[in-house]
N, C-alpha and C. Protein backbone atom coordinates (compact mmCIF):
# COMPACT_ATOMS: atom_id res chain seq x y z
N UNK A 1 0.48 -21.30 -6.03
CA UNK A 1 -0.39 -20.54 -5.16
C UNK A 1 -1.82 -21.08 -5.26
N UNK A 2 -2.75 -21.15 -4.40
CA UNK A 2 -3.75 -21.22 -4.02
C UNK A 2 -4.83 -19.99 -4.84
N UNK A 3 -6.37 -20.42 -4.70
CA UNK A 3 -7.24 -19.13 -5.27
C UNK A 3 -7.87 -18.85 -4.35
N UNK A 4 -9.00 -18.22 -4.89
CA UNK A 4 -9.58 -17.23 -3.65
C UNK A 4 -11.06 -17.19 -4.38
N UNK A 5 -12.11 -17.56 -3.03
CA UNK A 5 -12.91 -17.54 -3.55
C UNK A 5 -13.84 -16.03 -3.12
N UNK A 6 -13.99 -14.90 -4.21
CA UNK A 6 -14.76 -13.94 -3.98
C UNK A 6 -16.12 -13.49 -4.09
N UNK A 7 -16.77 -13.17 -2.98
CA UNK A 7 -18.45 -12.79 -3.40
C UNK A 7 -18.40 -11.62 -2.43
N UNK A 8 -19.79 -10.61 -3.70
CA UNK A 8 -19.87 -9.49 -3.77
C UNK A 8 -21.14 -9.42 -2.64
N UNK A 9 -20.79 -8.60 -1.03
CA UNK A 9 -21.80 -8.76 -0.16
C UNK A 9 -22.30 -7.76 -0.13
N UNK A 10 -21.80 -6.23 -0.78
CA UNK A 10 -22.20 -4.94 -0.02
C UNK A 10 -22.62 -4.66 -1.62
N UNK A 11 -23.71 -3.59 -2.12
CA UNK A 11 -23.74 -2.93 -3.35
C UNK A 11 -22.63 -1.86 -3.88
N UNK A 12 -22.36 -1.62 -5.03
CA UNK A 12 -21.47 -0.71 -5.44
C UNK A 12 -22.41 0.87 -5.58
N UNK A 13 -23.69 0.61 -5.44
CA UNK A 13 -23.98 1.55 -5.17
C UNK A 13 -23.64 2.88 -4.76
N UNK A 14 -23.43 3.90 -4.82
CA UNK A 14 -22.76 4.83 -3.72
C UNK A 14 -21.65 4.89 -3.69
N UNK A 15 -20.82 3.94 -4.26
CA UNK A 15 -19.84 3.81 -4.27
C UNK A 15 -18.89 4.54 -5.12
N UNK A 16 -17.30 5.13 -4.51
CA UNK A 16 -16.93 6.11 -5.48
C UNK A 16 -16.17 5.04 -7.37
N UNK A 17 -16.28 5.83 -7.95
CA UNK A 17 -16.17 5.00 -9.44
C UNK A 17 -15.00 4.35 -9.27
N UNK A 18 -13.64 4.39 -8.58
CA UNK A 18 -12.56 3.64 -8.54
C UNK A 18 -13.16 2.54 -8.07
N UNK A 19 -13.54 2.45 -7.01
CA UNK A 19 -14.15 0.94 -6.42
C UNK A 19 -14.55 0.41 -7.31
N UNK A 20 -15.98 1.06 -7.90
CA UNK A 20 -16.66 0.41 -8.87
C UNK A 20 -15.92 -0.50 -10.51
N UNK A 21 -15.50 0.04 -10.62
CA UNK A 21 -14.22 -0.42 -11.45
C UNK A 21 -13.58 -1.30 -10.89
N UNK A 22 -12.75 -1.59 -9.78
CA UNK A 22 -12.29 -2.20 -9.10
C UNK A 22 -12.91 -3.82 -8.80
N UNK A 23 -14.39 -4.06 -8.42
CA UNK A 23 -15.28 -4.41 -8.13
C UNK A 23 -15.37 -5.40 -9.75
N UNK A 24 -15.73 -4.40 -10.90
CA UNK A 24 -16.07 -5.02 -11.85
C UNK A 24 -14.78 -5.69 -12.85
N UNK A 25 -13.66 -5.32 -12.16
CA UNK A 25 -12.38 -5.68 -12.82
C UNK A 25 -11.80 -7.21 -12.30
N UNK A 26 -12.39 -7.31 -10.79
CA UNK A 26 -12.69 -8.88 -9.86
C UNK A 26 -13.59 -9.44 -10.85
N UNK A 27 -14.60 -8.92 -11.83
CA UNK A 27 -15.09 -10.56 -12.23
C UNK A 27 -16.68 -10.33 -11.91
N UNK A 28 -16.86 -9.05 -10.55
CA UNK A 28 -17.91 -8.94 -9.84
C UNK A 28 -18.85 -8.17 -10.26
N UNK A 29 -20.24 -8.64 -10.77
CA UNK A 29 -21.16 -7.71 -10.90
C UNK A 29 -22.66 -7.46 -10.34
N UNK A 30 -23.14 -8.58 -9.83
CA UNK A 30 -24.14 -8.18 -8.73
C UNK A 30 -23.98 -8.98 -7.36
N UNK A 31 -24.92 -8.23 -6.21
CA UNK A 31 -24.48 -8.55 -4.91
C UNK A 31 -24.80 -10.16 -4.82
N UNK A 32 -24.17 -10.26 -4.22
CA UNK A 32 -24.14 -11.87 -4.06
C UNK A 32 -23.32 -12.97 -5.39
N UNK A 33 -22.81 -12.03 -6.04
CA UNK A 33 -22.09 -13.02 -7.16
C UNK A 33 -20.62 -13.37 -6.68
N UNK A 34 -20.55 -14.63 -7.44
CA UNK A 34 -19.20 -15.19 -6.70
C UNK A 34 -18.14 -15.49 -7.74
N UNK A 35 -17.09 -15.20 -7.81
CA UNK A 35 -16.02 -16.13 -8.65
C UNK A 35 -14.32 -16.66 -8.35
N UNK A 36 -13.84 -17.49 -8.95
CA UNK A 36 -12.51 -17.49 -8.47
C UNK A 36 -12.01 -17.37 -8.96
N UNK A 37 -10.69 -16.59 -8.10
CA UNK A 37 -9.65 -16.07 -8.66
C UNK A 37 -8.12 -16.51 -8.14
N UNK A 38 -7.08 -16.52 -8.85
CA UNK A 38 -6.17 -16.83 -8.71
C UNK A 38 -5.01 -15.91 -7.45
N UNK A 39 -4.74 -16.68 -6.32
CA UNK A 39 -3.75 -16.05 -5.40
C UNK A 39 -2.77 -15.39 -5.84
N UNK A 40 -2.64 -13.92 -6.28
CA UNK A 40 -1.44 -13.34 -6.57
C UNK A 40 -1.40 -11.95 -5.83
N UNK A 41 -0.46 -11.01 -6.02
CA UNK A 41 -0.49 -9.97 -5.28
C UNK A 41 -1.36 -9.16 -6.24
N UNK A 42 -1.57 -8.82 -6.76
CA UNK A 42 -2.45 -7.62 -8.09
C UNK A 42 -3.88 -8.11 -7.26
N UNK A 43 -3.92 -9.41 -7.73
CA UNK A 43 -5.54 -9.22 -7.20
C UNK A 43 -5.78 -9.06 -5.28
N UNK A 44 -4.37 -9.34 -4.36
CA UNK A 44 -5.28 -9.18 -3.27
C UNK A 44 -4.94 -7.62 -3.01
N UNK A 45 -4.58 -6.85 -3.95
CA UNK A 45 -4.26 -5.53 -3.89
C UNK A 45 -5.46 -5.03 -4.20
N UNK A 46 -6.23 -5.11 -4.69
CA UNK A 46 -7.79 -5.39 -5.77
C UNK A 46 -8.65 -5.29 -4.32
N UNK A 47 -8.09 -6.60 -3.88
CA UNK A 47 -9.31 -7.13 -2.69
C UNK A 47 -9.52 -5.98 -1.79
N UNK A 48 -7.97 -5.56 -1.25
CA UNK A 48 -7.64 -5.09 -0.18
C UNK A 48 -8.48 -3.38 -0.61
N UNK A 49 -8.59 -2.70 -1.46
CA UNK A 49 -9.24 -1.56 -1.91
C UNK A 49 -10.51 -1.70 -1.58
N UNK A 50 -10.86 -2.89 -1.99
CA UNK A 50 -12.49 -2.93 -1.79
C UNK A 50 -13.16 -3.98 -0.70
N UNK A 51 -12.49 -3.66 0.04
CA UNK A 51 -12.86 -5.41 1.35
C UNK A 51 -13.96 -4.95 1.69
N UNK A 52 -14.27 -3.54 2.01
CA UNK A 52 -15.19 -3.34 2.68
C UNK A 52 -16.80 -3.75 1.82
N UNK A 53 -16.60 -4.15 0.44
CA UNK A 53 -17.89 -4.33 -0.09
C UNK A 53 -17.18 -6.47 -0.17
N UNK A 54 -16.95 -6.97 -0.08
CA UNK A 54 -16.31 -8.26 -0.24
C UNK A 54 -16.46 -9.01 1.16
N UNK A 55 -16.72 -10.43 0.48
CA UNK A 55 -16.48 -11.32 1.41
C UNK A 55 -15.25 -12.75 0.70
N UNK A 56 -14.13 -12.60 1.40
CA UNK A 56 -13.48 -13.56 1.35
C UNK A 56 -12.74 -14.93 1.18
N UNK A 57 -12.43 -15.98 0.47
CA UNK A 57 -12.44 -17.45 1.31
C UNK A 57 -11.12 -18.07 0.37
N UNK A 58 -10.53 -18.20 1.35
CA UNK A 58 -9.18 -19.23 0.52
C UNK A 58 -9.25 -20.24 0.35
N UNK A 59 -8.95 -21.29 -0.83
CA UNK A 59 -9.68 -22.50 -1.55
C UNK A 59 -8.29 -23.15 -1.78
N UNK A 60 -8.02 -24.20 -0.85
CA UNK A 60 -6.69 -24.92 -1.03
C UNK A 60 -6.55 -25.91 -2.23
């Protein structure tokens, strides 16, 4: 499988504590930070909870 490259676009701010957790369990801790992660289902289950603070990118 392929990885995934994730950065944090929206603040966790405001955000309810599952996200936040969620968020910081990706790797992610301030806006604009980026890291990669490995293509599996757990993490785009991860993604998929919190897309709305995430930006995306698949890394062949």
């Amino acid at each position: 499988m392929g990885k995934l490259k994730i950065t944090l676009k929206k603040s966790t701010i405001g955000a309810i504590p599952k996200h936040k957790k969620t968020v910081a369990a990706l790797g992610l801790h301030k806006t604009n930070s980026t890291v990669e992660q490995d293509d599996n289902p757990a993490i785009r289950g991860m993604i998929k909870q919190v897309s709305h603070l995430l930006q995306v990118e698949e890394i062949q």
